[in-house]
C-alpha atoms as a PDB file:
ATOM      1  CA  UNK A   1      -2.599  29.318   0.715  1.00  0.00           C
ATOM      2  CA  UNK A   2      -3.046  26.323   3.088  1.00  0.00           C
ATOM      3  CA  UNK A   3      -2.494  26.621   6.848  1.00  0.00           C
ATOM      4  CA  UNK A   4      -0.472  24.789   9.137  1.00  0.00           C
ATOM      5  CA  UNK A   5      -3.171  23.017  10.570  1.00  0.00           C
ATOM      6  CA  UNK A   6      -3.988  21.547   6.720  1.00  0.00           C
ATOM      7  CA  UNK A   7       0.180  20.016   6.471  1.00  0.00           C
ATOM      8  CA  UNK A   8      -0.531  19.180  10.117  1.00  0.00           C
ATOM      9  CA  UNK A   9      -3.368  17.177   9.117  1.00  0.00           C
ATOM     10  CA  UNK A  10      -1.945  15.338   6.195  1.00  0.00           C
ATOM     11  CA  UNK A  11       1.540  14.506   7.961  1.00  0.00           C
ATOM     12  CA  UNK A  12      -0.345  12.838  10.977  1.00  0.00           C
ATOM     13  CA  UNK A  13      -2.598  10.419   7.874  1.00  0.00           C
ATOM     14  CA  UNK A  14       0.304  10.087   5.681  1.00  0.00           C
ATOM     15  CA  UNK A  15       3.815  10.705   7.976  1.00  0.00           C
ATOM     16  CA  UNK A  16       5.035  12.538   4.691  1.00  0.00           C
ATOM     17  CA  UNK A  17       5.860  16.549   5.816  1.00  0.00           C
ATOM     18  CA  UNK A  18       5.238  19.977   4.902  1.00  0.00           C
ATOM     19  CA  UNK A  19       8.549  20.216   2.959  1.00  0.00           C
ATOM     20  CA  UNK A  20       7.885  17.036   0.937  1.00  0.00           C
ATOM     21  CA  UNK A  21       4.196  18.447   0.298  1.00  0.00           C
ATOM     22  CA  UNK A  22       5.283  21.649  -1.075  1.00  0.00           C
ATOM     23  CA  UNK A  23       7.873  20.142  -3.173  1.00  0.00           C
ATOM     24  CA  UNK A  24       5.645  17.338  -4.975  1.00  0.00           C
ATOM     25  CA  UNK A  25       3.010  21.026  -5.336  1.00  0.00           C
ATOM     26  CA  UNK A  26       5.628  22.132  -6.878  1.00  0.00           C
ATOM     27  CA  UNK A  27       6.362  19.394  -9.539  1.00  0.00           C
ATOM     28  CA  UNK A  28       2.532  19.287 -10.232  1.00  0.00           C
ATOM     29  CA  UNK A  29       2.635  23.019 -11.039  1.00  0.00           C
ATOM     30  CA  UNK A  30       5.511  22.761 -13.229  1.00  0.00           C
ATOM     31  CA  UNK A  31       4.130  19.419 -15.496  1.00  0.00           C
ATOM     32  CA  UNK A  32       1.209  18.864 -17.880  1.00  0.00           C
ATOM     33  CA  UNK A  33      -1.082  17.029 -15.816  1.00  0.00           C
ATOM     34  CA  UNK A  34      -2.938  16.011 -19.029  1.00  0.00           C
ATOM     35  CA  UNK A  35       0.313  14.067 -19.701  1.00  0.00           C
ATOM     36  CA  UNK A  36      -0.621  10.172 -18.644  1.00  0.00           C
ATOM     37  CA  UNK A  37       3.347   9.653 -17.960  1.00  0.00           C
ATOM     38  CA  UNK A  38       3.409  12.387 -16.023  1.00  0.00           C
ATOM     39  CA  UNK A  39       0.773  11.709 -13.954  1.00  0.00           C
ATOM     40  CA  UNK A  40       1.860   7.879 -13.534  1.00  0.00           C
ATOM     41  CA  UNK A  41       4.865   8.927 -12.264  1.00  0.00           C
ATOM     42  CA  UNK A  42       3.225  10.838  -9.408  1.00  0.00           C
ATOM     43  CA  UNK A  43       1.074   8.582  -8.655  1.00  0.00           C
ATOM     44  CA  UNK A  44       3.731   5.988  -8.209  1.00  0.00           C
ATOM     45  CA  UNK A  45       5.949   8.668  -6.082  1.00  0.00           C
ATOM     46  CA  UNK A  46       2.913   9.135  -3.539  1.00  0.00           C
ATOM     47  CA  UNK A  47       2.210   5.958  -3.638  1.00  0.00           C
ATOM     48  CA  UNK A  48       5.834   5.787  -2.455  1.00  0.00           C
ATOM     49  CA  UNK A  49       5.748   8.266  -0.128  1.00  0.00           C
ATOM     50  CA  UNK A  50       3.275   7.210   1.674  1.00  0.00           C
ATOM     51  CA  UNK A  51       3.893   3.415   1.955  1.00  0.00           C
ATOM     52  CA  UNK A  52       0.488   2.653  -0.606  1.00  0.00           C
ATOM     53  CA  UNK A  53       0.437   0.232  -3.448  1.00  0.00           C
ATOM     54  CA  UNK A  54      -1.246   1.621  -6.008  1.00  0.00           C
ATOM     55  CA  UNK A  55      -2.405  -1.215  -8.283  1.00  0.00           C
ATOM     56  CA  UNK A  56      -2.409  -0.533 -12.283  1.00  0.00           C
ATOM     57  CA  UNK A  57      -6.515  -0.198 -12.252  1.00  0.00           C
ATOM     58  CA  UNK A  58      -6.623   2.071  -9.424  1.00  0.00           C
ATOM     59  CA  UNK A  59      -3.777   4.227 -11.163  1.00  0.00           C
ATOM     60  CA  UNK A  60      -5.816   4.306 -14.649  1.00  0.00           C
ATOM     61  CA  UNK A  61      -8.960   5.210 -12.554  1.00  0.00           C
ATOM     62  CA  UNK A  62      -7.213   8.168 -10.974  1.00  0.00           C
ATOM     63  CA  UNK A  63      -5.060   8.954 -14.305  1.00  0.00           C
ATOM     64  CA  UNK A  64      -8.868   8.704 -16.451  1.00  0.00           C
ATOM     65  CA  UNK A  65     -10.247  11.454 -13.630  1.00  0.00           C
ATOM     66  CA  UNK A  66      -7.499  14.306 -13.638  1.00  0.00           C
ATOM     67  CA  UNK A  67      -7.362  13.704 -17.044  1.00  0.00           C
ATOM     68  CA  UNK A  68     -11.299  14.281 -17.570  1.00  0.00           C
ATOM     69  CA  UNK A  69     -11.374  17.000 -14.997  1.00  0.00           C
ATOM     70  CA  UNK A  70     -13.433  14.545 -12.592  1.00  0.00           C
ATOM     71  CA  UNK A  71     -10.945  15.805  -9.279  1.00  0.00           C
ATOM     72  CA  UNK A  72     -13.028  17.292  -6.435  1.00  0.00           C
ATOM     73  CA  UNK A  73     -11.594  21.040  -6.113  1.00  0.00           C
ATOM     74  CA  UNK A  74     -11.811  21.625  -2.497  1.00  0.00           C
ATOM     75  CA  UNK A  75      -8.877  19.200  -1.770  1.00  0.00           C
ATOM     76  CA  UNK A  76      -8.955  20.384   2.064  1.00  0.00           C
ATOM     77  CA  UNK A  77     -12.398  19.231   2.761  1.00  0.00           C
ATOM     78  CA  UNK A  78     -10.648  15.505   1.186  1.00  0.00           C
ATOM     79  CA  UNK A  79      -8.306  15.008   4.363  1.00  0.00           C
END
């Protein structure tokens, strides 16, 4: 699906790896990401991962636009 070069890419902005990628893919597969909980507690666990704050209006803003389908689809041209 994605390429090397794409978890290349991301682990050189965010120093979080391929392994750590797919398994976080994984989990978003697997949960309702409808779910505000859910998607709070990924946000917090990337926010984690990659050393971020995320403050409490920047999580609702990102919660408000997965959960009103507002997400850009072509995630690869994002990084």
């Amino acid at each position: 699906m994605f390429s090397d070069s794409f978890f290349n890419r991301v682990e050189k902005k965010t120093n979080v790896g391929k392994e750590t990628i797919l398994e976080l893919a994984k989990k978003l597969q697997e949960n309702d990401l409808k779910n505000e909980d859910t998607l709070r507690e990924i946000i917090g666990e990337l926010g984690s991962l990659t050393g971020k704050e995320v403050s409490e209006e920047k999580k609702q803003k990102i919660i408000d636009a997965v959960v009103n389908d507002k997400v850009p689809k072509d995630i690869d041209k994002l990084i």
